[in-house]
N, C-alpha and C. Protein backbone atom coordinates (compact mmCIF):
# COMPACT_ATOMS: atom_id res chain seq x y z
N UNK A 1 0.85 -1.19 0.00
CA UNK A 1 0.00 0.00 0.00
C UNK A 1 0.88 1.24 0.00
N UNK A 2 0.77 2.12 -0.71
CA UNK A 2 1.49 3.78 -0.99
C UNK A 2 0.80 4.28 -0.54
N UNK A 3 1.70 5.50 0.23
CA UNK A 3 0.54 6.78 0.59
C UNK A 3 0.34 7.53 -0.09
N UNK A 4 0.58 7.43 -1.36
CA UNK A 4 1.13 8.70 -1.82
C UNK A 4 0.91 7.81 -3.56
N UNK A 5 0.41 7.21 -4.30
CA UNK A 5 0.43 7.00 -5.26
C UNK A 5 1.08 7.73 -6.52
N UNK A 6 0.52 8.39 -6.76
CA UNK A 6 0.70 10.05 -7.59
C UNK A 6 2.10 9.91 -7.65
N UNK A 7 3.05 10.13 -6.09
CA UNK A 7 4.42 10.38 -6.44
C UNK A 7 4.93 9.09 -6.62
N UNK A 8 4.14 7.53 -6.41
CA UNK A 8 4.84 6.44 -6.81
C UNK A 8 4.87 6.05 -8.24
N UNK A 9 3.74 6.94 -8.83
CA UNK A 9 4.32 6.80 -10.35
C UNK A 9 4.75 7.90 -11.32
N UNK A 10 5.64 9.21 -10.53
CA UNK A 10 6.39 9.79 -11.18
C UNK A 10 7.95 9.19 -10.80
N UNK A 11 7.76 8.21 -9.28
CA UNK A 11 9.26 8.08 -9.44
C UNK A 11 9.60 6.65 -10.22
N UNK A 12 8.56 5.79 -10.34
CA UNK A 12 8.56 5.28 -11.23
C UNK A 12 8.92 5.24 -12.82
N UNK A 13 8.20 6.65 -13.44
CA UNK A 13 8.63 6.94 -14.59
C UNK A 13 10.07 8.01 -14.48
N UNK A 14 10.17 8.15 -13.70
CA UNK A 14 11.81 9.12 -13.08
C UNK A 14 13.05 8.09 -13.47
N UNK A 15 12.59 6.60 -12.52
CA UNK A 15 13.88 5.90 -12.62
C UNK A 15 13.91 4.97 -14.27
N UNK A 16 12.44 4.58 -14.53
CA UNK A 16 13.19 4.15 -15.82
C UNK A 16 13.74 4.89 -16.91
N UNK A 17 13.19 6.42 -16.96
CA UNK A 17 13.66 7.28 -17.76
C UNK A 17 15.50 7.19 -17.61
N UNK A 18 15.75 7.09 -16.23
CA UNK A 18 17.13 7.41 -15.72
C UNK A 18 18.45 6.25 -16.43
N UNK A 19 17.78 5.08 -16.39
CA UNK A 19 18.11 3.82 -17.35
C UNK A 19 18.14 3.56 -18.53
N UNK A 20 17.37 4.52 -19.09
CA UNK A 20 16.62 3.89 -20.81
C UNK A 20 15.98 3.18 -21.13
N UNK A 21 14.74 2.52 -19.83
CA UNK A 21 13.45 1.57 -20.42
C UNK A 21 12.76 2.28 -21.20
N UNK A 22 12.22 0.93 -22.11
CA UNK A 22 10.89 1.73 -23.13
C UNK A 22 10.42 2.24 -22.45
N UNK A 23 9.41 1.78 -21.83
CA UNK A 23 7.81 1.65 -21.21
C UNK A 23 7.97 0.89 -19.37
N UNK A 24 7.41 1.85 -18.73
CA UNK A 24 7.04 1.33 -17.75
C UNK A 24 5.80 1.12 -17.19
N UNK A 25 5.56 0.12 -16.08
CA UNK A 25 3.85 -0.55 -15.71
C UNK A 25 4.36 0.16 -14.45
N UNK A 26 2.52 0.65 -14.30
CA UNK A 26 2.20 1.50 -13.06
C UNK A 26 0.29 1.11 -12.71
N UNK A 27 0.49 0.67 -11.55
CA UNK A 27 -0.97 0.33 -11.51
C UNK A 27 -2.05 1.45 -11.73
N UNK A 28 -3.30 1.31 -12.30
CA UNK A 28 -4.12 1.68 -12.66
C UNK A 28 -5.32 2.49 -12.23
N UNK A 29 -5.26 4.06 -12.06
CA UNK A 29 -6.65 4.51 -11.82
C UNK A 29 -6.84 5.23 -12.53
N UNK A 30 -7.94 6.11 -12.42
CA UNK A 30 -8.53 7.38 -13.39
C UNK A 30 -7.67 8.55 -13.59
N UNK A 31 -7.77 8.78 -12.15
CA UNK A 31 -6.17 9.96 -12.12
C UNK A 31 -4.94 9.67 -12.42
N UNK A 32 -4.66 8.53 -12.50
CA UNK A 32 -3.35 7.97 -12.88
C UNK A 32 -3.28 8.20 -14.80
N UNK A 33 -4.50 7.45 -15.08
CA UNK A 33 -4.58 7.75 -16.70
C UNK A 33 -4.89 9.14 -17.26
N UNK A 34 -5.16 9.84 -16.70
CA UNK A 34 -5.47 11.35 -17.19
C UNK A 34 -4.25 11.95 -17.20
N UNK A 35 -3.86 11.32 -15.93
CA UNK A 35 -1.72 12.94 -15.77
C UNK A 35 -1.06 11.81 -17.16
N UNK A 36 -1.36 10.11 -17.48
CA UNK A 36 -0.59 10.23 -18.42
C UNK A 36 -1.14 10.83 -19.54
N UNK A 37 -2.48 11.00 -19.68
CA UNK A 37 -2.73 10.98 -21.17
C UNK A 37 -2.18 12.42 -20.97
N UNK A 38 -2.51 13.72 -20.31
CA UNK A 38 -1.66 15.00 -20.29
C UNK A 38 -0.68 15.04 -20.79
N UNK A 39 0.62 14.00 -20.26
CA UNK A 39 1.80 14.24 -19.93
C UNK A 39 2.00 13.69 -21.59
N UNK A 40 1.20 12.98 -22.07
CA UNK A 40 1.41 12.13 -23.60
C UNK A 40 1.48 13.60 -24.89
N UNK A 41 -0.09 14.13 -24.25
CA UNK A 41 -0.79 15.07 -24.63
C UNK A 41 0.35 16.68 -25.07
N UNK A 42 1.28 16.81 -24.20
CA UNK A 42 2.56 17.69 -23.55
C UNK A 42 3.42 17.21 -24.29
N UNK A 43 3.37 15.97 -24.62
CA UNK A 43 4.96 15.43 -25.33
C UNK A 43 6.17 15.09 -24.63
N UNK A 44 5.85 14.99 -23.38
CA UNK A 44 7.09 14.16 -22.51
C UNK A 44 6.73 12.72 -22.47
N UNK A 45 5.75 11.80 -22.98
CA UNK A 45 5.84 10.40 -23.17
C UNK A 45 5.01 10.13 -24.49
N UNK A 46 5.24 9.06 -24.91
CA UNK A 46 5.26 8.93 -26.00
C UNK A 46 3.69 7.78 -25.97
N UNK A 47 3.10 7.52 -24.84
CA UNK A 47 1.50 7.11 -25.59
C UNK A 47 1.73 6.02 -23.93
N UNK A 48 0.30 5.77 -23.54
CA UNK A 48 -0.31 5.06 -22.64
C UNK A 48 -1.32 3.86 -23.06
N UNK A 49 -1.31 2.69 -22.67
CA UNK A 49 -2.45 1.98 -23.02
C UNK A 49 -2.26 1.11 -21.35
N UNK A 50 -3.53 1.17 -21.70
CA UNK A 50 -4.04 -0.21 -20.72
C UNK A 50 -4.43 -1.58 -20.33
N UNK A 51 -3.02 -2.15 -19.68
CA UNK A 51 -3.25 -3.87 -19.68
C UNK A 51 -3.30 -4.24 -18.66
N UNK A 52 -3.78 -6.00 -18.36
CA UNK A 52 -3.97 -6.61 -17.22
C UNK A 52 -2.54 -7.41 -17.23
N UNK A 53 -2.03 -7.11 -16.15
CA UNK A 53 -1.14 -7.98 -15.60
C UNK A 53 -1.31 -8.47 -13.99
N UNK A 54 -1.13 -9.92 -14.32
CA UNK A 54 -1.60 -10.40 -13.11
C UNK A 54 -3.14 -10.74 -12.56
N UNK A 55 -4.10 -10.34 -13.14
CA UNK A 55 -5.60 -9.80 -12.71
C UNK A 55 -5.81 -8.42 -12.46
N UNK A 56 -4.84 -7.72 -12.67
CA UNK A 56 -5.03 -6.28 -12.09
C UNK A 56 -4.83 -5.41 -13.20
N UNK A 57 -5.33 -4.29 -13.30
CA UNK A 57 -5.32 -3.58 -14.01
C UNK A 57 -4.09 -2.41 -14.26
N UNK A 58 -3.33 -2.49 -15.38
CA UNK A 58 -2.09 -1.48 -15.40
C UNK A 58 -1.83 -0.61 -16.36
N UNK A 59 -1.45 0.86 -15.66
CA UNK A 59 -0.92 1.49 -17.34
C UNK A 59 0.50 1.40 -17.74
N UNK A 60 0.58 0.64 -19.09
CA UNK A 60 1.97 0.74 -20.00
C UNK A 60 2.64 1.98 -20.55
N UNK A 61 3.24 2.95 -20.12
CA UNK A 61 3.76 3.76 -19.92
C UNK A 61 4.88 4.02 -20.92
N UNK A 62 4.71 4.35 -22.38
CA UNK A 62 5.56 4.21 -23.28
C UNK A 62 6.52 5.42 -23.34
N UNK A 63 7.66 5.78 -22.83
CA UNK A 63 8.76 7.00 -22.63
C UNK A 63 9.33 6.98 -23.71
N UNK A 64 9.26 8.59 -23.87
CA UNK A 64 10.30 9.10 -24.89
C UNK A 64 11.14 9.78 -25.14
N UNK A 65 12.29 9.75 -26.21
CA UNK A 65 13.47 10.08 -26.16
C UNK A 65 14.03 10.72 -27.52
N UNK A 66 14.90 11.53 -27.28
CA UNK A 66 15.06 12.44 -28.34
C UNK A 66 16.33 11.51 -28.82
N UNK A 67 17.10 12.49 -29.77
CA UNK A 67 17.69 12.19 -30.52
C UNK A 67 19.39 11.27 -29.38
N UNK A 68 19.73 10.33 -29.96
CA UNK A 68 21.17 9.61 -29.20
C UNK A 68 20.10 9.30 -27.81
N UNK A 69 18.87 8.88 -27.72
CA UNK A 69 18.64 8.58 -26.73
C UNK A 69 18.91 9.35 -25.55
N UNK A 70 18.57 10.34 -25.50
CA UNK A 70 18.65 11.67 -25.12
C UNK A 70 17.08 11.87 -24.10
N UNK A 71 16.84 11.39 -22.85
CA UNK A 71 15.43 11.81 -22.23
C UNK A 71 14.85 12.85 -22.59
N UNK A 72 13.36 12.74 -23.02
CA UNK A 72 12.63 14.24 -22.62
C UNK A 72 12.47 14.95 -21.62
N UNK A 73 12.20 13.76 -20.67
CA UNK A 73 11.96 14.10 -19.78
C UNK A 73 13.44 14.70 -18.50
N UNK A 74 13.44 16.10 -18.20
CA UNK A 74 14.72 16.12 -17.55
C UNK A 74 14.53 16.05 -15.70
N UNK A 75 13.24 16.07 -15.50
CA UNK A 75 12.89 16.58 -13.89
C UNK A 75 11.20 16.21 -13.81
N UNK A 76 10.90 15.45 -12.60
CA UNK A 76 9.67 15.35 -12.30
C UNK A 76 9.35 15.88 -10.57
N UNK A 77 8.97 16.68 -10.23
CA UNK A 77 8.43 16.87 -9.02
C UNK A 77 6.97 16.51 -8.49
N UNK A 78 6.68 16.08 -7.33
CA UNK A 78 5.77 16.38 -6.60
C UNK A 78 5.71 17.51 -6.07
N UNK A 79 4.17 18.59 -6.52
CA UNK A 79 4.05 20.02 -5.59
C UNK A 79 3.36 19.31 -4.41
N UNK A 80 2.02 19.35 -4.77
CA UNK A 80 1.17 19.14 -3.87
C UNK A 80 1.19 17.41 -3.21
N UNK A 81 1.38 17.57 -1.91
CA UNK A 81 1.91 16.16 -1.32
C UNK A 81 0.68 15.32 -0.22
N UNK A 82 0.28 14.98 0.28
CA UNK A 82 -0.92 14.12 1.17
C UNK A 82 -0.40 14.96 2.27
N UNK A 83 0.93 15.24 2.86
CA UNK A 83 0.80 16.14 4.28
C UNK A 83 0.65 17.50 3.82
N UNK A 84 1.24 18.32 2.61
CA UNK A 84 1.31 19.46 2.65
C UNK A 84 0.37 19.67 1.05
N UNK A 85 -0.75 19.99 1.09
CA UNK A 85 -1.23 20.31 -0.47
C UNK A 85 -1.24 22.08 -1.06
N UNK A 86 -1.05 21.85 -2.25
CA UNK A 86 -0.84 23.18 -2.77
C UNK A 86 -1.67 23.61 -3.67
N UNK A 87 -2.27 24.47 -2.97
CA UNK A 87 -3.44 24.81 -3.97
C UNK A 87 -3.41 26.32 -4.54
N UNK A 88 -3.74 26.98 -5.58
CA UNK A 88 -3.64 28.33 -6.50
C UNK A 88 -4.85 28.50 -7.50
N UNK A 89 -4.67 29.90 -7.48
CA UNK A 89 -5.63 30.95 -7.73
C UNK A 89 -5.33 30.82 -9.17
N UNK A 90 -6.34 31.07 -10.09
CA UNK A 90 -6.24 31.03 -11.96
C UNK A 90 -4.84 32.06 -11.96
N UNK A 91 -4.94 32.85 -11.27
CA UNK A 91 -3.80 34.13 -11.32
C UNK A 91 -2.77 33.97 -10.75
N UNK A 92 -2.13 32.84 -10.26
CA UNK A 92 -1.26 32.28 -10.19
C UNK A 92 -0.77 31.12 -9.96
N UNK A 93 -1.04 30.33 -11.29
CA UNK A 93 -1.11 29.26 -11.34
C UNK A 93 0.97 29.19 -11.80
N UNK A 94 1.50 28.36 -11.37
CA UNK A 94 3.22 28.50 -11.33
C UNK A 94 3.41 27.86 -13.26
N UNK A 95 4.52 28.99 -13.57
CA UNK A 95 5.15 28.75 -14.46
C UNK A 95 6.48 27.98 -14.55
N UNK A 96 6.68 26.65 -15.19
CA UNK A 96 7.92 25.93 -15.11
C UNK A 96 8.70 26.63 -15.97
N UNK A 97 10.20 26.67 -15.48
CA UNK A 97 11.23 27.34 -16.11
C UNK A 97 10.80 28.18 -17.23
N UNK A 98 9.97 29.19 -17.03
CA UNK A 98 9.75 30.48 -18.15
C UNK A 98 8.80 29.64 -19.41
N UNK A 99 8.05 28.97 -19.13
CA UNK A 99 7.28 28.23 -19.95
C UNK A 99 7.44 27.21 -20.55
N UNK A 100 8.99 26.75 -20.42
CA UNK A 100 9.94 25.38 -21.15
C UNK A 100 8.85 24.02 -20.44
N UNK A 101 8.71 24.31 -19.33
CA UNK A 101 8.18 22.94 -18.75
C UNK A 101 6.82 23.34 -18.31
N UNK A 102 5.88 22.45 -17.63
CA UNK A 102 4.47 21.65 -17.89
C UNK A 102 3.83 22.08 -16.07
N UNK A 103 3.21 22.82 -15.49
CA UNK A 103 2.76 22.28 -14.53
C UNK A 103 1.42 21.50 -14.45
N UNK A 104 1.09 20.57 -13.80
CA UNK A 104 -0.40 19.54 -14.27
C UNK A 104 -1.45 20.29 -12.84
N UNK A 105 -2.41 21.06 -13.28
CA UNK A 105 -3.15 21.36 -12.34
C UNK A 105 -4.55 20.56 -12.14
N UNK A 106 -5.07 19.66 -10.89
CA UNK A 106 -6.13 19.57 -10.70
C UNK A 106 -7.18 20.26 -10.71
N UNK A 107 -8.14 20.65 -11.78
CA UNK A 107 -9.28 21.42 -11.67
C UNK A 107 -10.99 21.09 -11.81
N UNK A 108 -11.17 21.60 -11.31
CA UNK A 108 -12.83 21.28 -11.39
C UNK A 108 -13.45 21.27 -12.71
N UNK A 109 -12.88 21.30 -13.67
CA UNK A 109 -12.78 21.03 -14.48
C UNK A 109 -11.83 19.19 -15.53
N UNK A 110 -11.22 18.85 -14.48
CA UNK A 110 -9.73 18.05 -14.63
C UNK A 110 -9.00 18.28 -14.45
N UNK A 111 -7.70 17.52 -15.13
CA UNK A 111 -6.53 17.89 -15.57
C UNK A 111 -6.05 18.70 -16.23
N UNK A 112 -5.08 19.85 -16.06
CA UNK A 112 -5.17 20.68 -17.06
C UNK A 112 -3.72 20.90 -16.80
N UNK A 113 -3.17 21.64 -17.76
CA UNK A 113 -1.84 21.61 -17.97
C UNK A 113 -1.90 23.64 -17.21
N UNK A 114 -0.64 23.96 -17.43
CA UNK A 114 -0.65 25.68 -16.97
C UNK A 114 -1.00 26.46 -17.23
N UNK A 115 -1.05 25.98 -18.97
CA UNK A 115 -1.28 26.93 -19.81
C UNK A 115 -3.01 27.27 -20.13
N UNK A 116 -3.38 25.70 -20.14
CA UNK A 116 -4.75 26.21 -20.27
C UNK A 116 -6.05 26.41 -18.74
N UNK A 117 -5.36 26.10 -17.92
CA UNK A 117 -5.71 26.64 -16.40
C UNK A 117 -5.69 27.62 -16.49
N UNK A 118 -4.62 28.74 -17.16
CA UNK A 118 -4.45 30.12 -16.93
C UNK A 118 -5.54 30.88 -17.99
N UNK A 119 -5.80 30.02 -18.99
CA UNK A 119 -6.39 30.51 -20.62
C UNK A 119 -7.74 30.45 -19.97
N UNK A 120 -8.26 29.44 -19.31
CA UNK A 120 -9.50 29.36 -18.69
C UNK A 120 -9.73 30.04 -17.37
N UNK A 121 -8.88 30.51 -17.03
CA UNK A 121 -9.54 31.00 -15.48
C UNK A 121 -9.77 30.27 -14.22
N UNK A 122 -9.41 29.39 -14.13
CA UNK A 122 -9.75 28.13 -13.43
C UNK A 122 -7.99 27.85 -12.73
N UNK A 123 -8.23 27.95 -11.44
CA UNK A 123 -7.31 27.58 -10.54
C UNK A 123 -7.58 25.95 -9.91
N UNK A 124 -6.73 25.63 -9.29
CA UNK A 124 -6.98 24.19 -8.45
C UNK A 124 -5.56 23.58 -7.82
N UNK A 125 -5.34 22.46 -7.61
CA UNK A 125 -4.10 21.70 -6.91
C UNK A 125 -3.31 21.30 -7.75
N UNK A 126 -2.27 22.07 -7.35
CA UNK A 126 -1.20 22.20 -8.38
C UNK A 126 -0.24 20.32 -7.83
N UNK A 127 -0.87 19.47 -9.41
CA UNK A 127 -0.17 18.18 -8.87
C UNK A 127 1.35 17.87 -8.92
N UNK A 128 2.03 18.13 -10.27
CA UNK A 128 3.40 18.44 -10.23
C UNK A 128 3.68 19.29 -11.20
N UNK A 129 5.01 19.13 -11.39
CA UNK A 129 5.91 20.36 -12.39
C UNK A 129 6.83 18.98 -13.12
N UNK A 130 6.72 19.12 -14.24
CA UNK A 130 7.92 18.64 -15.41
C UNK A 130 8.25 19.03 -16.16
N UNK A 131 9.84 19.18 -16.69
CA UNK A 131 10.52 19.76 -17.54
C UNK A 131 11.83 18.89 -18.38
């Protein structure tokens, strides 16, 4: 059992990025498949599908890589954490490195990336930052 799911599958996709796996398996929920389809959506992974391994339900986590095998991905944080959550106003919703990178905001609306949290007006829990 994790307390903390969310950050067990960014460090998940952290360490195989760090190695050079294709694709990594991360067990399966709603919120789990939305930050990937975002993060797919953003262009730091390269596509999600969903299989059973074991009886259980998992997402295949396909990572991608630039040129010489070169990560996209350079940094994954957890903002908002189960002891400390971080929550923001449409008007300041955080910009990663001057717009280079992605923050994923929870909104009452969904998932939404920074850019269109800010385009919409719509603040919420800022889940992480990648760049």
């Amino acid at each position: 059992m994790h307390s903390d799911p969310i950050a067990d599958m960014l460090n998940r996709i952290r360490n195989a990025v760090a190695v050079g796996h294709a694709h990594v398996d991360v067990p399966a929920s709603k919120f789990k498949r939305a930050l990937a389809k975002l993060l797919t959506d953003e262009g730091y992974l390269a596509g999600v599908e969903e299989v059973e391994v074991d009886g259980h339900p998992t997402l295949r986590i396909a990572l991608k890589y630039g040129p010489k095998r070169t990560p996209i991905i350079h940094e994954m944080t957890r903002v908002s954490k189960p002891g400390r959550r971080a929550y923001t106003k449409s008007k300041h919703v955080p910009v990663v490195r001057g717009g280079l990178g992605v923050a994923v905001v929870s909104t009452s609306r969904g998932l939404m990336a920074d850019r269109d949290a800010r385009r919409q007006g719509v603040g919420g829990e800022v889940v992480c930052e990648v760049w």
